[in-house]
N, C-alpha and C. Protein backbone atom coordinates (compact mmCIF):
# COMPACT_ATOMS: atom_id res chain seq x y z
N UNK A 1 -11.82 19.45 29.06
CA UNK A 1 -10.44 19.89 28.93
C UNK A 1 -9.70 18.92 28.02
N UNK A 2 -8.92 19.22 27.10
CA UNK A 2 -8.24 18.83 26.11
C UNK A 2 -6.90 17.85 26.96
N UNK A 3 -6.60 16.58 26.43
CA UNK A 3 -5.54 16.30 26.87
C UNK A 3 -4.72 15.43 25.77
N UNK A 4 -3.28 15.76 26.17
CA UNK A 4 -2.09 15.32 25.17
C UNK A 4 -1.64 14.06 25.10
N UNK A 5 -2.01 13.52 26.63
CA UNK A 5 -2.06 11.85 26.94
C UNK A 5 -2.16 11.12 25.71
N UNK A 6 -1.04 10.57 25.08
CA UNK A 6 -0.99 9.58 24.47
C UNK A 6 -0.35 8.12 24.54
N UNK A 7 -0.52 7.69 26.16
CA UNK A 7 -0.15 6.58 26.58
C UNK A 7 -0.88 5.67 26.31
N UNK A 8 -0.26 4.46 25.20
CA UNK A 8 -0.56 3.41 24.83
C UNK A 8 -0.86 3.66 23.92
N UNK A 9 -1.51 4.90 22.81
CA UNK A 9 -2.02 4.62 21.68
C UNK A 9 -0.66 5.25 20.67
N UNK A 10 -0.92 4.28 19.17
CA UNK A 10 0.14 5.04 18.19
C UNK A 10 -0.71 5.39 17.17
N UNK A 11 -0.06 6.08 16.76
CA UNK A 11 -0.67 7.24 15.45
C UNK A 11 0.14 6.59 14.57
N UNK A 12 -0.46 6.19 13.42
CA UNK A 12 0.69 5.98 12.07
C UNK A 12 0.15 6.36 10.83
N UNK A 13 0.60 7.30 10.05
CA UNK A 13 -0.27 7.86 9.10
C UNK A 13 -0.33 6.55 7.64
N UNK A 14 -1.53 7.28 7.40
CA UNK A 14 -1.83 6.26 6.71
C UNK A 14 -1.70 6.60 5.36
N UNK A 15 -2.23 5.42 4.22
CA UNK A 15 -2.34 5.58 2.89
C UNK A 15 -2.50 6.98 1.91
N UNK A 16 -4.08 6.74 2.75
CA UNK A 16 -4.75 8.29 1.81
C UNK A 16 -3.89 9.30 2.68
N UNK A 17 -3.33 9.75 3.42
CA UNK A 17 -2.52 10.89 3.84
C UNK A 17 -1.59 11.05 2.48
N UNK A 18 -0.46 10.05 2.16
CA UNK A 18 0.87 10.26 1.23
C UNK A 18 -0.12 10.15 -0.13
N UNK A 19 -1.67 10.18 -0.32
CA UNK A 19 -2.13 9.90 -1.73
C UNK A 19 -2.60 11.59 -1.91
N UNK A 20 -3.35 12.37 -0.49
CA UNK A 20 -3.68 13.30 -0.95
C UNK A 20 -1.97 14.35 -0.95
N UNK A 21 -1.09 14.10 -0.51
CA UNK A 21 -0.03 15.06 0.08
C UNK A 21 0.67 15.21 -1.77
N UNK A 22 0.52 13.72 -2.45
CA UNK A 22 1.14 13.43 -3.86
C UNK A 22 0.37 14.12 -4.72
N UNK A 23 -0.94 14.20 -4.48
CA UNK A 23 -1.99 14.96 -5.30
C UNK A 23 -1.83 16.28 -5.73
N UNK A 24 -1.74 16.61 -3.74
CA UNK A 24 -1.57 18.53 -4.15
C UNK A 24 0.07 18.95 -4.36
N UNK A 25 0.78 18.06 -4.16
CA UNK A 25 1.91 18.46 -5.42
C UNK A 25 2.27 18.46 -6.95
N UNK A 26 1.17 17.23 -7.03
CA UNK A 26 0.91 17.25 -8.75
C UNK A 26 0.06 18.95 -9.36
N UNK A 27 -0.81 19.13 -8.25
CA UNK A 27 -1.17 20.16 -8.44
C UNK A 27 -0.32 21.49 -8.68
N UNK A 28 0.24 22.00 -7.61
CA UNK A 28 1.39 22.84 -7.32
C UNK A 28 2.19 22.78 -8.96
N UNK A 29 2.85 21.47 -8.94
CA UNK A 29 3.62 21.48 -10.42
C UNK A 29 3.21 21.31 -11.37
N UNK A 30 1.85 21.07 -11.66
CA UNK A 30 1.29 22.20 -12.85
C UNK A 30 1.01 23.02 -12.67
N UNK A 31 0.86 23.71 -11.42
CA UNK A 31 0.24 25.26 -11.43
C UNK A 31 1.37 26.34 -11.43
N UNK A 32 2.89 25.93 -11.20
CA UNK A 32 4.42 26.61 -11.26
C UNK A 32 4.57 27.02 -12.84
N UNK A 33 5.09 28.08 -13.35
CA UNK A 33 5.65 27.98 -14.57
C UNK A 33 7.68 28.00 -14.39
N UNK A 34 8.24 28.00 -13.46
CA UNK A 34 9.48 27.76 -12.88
C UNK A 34 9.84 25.88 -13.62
N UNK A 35 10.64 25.64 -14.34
CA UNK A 35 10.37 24.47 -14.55
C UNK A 35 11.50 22.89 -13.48
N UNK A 36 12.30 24.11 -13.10
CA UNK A 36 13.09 23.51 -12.15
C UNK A 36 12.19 22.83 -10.75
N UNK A 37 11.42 23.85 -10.41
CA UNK A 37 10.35 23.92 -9.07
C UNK A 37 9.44 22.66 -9.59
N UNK A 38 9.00 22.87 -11.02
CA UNK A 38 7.75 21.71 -11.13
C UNK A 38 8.58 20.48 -11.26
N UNK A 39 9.79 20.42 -11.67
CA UNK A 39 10.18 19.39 -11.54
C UNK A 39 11.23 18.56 -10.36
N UNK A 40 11.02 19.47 -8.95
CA UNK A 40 11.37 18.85 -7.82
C UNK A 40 9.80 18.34 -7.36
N UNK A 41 8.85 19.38 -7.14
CA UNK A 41 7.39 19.24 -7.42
C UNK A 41 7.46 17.73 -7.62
N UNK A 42 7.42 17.43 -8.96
CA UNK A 42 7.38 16.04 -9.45
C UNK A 42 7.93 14.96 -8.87
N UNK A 43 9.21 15.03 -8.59
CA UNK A 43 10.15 13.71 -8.02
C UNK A 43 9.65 13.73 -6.46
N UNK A 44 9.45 14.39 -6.01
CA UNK A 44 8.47 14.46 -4.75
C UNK A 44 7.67 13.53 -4.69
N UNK A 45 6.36 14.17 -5.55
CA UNK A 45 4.96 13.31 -5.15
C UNK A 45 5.10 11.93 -5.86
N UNK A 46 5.89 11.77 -6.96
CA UNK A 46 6.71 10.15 -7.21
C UNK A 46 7.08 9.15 -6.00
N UNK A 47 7.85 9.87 -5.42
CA UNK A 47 8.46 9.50 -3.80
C UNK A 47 7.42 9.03 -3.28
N UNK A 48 6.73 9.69 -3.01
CA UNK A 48 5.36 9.73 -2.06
C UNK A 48 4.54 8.26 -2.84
N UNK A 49 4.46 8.56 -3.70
CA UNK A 49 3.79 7.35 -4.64
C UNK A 49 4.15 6.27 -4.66
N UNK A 50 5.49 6.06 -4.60
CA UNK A 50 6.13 4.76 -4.44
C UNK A 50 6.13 4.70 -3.17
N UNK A 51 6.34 5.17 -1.95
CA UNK A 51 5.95 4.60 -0.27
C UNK A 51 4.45 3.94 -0.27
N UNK A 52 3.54 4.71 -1.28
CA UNK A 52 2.19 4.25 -1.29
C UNK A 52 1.79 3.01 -1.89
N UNK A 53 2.44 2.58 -2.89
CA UNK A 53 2.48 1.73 -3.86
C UNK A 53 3.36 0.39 -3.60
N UNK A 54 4.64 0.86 -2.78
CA UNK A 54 5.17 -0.15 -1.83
C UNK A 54 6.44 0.36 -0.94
N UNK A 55 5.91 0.51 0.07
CA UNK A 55 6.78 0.52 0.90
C UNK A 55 7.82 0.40 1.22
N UNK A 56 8.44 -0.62 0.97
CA UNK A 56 9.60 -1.39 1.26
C UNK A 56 10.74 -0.66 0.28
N UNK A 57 10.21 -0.40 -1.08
CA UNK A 57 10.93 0.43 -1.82
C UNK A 57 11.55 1.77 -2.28
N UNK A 58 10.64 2.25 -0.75
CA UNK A 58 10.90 3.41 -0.86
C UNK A 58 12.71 4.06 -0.93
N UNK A 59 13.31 5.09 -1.50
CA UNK A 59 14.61 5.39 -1.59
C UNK A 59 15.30 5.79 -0.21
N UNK A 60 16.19 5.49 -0.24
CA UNK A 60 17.18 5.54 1.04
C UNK A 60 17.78 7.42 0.88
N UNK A 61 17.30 8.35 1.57
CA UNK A 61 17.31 9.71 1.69
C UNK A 61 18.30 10.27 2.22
N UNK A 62 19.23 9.52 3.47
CA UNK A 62 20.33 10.01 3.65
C UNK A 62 21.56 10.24 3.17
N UNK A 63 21.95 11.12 3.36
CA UNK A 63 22.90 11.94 2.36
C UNK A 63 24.44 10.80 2.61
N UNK A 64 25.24 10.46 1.24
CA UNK A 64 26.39 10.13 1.68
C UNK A 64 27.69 10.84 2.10
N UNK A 65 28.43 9.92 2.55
CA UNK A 65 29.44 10.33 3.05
C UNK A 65 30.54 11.27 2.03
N UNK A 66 30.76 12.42 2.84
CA UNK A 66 31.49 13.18 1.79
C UNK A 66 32.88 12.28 0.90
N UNK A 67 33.17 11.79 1.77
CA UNK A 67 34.34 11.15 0.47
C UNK A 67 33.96 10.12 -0.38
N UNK A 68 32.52 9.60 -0.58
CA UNK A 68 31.95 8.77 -1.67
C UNK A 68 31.22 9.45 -2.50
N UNK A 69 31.37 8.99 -3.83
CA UNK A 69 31.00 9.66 -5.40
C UNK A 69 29.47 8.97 -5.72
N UNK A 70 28.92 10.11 -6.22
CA UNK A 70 27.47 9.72 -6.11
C UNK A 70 27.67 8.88 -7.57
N UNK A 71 26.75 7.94 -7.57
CA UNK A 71 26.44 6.87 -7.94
C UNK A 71 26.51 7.33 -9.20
N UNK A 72 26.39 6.75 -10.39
CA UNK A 72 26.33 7.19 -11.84
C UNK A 72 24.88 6.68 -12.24
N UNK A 73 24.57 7.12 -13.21
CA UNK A 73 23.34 6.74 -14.03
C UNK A 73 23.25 5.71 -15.09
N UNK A 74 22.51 4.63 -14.24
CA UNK A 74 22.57 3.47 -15.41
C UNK A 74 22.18 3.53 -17.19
């Protein structure tokens, strides 16, 4: 019998998980001809690449506060 018991152990996904997840979106956005789609596609598995590549750097995702102006482009 199957059990859900997961007392004491942690699951933390690992490396190759965010390497293959970056892969088959590289895939996906060359396989789109939509160029908007391949290029969320893209900034995606980037994302993913940089958690893989380092961690610590990954981008801060939560949305700001409505009365602050999004940041400008250096």
């Amino acid at each position: 019998m199957a059990s859900w018991d997961t007392i004491g152990e942690i699951h933390v996904i690992g490396k190759a998980y965010f390497v293959r997840q970056a892969a088959i979106l590289f895939k996906f956005a060359k396989a789109t001809k939509d160029p908007k789609i391949s290029a969320a596609l893209m900034e995606k598995a980037a994302d993913l690449k940089l958690q893989v590549d380092d961690p610590s750097a990954s981008r801060d995702l939560t949305p700001p506060a409505p009365d602050i102006e999004p940041p400008s482009a250096p």
